[in-house]
Structures are given as C-alpha cells and as structure tokens.
Protein backbone atom coordinates (compact mmCIF):
# COMPACT_ATOMS: atom_id res chain seq x y z
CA UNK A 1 134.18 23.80 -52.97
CA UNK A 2 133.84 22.42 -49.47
CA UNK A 3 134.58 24.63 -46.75
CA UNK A 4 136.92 21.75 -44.88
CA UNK A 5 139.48 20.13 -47.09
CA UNK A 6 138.71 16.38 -47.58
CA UNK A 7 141.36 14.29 -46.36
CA UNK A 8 141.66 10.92 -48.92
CA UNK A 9 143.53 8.92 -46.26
CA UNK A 10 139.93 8.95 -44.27
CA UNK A 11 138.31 7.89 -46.97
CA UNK A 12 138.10 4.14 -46.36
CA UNK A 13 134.25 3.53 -47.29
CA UNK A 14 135.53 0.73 -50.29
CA UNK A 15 137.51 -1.03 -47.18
CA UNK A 16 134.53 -0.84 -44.98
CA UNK A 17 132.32 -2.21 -47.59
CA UNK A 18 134.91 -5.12 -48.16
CA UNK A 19 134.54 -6.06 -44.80
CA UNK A 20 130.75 -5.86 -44.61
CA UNK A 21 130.55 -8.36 -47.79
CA UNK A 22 133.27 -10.67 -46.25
CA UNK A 23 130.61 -10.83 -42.89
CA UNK A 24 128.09 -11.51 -45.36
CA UNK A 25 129.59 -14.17 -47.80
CA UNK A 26 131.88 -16.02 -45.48
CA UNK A 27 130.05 -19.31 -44.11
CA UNK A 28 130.61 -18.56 -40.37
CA UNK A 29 129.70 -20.17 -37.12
CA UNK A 30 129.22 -16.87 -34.96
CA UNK A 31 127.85 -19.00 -31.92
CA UNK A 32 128.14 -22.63 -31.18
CA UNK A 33 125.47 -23.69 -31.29
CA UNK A 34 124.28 -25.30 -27.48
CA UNK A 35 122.67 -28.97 -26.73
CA UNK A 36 119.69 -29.17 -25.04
CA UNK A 37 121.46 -30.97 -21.98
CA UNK A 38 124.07 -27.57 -21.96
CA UNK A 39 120.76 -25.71 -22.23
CA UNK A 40 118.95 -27.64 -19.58
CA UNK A 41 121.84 -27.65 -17.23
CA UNK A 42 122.34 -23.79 -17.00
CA UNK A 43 119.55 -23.12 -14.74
CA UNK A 44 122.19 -24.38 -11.82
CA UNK A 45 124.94 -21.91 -13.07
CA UNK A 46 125.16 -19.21 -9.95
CA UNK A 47 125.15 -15.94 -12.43
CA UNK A 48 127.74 -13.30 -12.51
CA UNK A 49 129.51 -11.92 -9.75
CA UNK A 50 131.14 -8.84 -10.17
CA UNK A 51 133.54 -9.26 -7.53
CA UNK A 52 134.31 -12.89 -8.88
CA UNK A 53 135.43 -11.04 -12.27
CA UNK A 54 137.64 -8.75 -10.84
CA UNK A 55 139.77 -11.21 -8.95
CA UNK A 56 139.85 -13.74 -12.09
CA UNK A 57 141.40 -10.36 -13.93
CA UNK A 58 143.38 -9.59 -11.69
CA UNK A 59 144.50 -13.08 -11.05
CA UNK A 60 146.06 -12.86 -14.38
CA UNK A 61 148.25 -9.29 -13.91
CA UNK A 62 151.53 -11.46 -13.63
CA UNK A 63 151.07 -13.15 -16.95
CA UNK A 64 151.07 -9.72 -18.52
CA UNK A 65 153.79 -7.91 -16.38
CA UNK A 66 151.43 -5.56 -14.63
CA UNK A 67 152.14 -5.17 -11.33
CA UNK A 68 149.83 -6.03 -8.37
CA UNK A 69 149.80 -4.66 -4.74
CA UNK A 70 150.80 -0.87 -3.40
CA UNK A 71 152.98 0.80 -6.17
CA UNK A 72 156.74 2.02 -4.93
CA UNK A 73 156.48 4.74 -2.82
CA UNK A 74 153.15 2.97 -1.14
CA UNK A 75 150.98 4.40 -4.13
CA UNK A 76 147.77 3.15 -4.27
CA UNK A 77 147.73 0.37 -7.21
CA UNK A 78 144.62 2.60 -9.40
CA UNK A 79 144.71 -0.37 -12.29
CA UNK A 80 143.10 -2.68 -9.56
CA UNK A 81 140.80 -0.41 -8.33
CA UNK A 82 139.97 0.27 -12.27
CA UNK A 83 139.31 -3.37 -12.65
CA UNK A 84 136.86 -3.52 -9.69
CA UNK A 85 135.02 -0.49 -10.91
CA UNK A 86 134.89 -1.76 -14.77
CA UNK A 87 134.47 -5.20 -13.50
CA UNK A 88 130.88 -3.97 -11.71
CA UNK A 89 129.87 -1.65 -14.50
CA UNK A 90 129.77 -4.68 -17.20
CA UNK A 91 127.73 -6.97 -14.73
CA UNK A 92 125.69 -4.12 -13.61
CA UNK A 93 124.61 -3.95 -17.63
CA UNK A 94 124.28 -7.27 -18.41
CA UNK A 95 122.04 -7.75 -15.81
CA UNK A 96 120.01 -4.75 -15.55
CA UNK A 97 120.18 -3.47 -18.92
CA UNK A 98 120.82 -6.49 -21.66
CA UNK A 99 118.14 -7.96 -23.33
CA UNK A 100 117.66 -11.49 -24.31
CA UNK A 101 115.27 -12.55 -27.57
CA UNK A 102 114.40 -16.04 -28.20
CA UNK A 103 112.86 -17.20 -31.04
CA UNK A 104 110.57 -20.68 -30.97
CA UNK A 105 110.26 -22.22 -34.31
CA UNK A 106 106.51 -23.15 -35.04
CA UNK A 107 105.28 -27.11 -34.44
CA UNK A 108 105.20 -26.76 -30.62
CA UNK A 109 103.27 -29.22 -29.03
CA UNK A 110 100.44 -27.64 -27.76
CA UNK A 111 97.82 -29.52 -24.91
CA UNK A 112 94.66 -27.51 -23.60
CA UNK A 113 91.75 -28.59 -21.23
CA UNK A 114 88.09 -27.82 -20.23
CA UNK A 115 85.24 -28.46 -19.89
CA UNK A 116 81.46 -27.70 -21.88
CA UNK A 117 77.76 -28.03 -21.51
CA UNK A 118 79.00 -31.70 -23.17
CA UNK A 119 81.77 -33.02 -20.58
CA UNK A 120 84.98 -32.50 -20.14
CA UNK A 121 87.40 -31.22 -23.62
CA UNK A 122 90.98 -32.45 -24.12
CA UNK A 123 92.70 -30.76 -27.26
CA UNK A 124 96.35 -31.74 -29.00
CA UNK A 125 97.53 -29.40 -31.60
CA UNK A 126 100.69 -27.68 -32.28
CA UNK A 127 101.50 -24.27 -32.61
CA UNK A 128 101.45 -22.90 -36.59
CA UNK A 129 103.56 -20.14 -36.20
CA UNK A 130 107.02 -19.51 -34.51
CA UNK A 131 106.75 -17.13 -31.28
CA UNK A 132 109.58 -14.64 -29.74
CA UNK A 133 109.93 -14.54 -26.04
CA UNK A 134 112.37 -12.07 -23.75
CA UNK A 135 114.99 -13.62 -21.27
CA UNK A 136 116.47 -11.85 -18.28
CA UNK A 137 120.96 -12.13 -17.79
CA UNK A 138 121.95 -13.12 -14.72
C-alpha cells in the first residue's frame, strides 16, 4: 500500500511514449538544412542585440491588444519593462552560455609542407575520419 494515493489521471506514461515513437518514426525535417552561400554569408550578420529584440516585441503589442505606454492612472507599463529584462536574459545565454557542436564528415582535403635533410616536402591527403569542432553564438 503506498503511503500517497496514486492519482490515474497523472498517469500519462503510454501518451508520453506515443509521442516519443511519433518523434522517432515520423520522417521530419527538424532544420533546413543551409547552402554553403547562406553559410558563407553569415559571417556579415551583426549578432544579437538585446535591445533590438525588445523593441521588435514590443513593436508587435498592438497586434495582440496589449497595451503600450504609461498604464491609466500614469502606472508604469511593467510588461515592457518585462520584455527588456527577458529580452537581455535570452541574449545574455545564447551568447555566454550556448554551445555550438559541429561535426566535419571525413574526406577533408588535407595540404601540409616542410622541409628534410632531402629538400623541401609537399603532402596531399585527406582526412580519414570525421572531426567535431565548438562554435561561439553571437
């Protein structure tokens, strides 16, 4: 006998299992997948701006019937202030605390140079294994 009743309605482990094998069997496209121009290109892109996400949020208050400006009464409007703050915690993380793995499949060209007692050494090879590397957000 259990000391704390069990309540059936929280029992939803055959619905969470559902779910898991619907992620696993469904043929999804979780990220589109980039071109190498898109890939070159985003070196230019000028990063996140915390301030920059605020205002686009708070751009878009009308469209959802939340009021912008001093409340009635001449109330400080908290919700904006709440966007600022939230808006600087996520780009805080992402750039301070999110990680970034890449993956490089093997068959990398690979070009060395040197020299030995014989002359100068040019190799060509490429690389026979795939390598992981860690990116910085910004």
């Amino acid at each position: 006998m259990a000391l704390i009743p069990i309540d059936p309605s929280l029992n939803i482990s055959e619905e969470a299992a559902d779910f898991m094998d619907f992620l696993i069997k469904e043929d999804r496209d979780f990220a589109i997948p980039l071109t190498l121009p898109q890939i070159l290109i985003s070196k230019i892109r000028p990063g996140m701006d915390s301030d920059l996400l605020a205002s686009s949020i708070l751009a878009r208050f009308d469209e959802i019937g939340i009021p912008r400006g001093a409340l009635e009464g001449g109330h400080k409007n908290v919700m904006e202030h709440f966007v600022q703050v939230l808006a600087e915690e996520i780009v805080d993380m992402l750039q301070n605390d999110m990680r970034i793995d890449v993956a490089v499949d093997a068959g990398v060209i690979v070009t060395a140079n040197g020299a030995n007692a014989g002359g100068p050494l040019i190799a060509v090879g490429a690389s026979t294994a795939p390598h992981t590397g860690v990116g910085v957000a910004r």
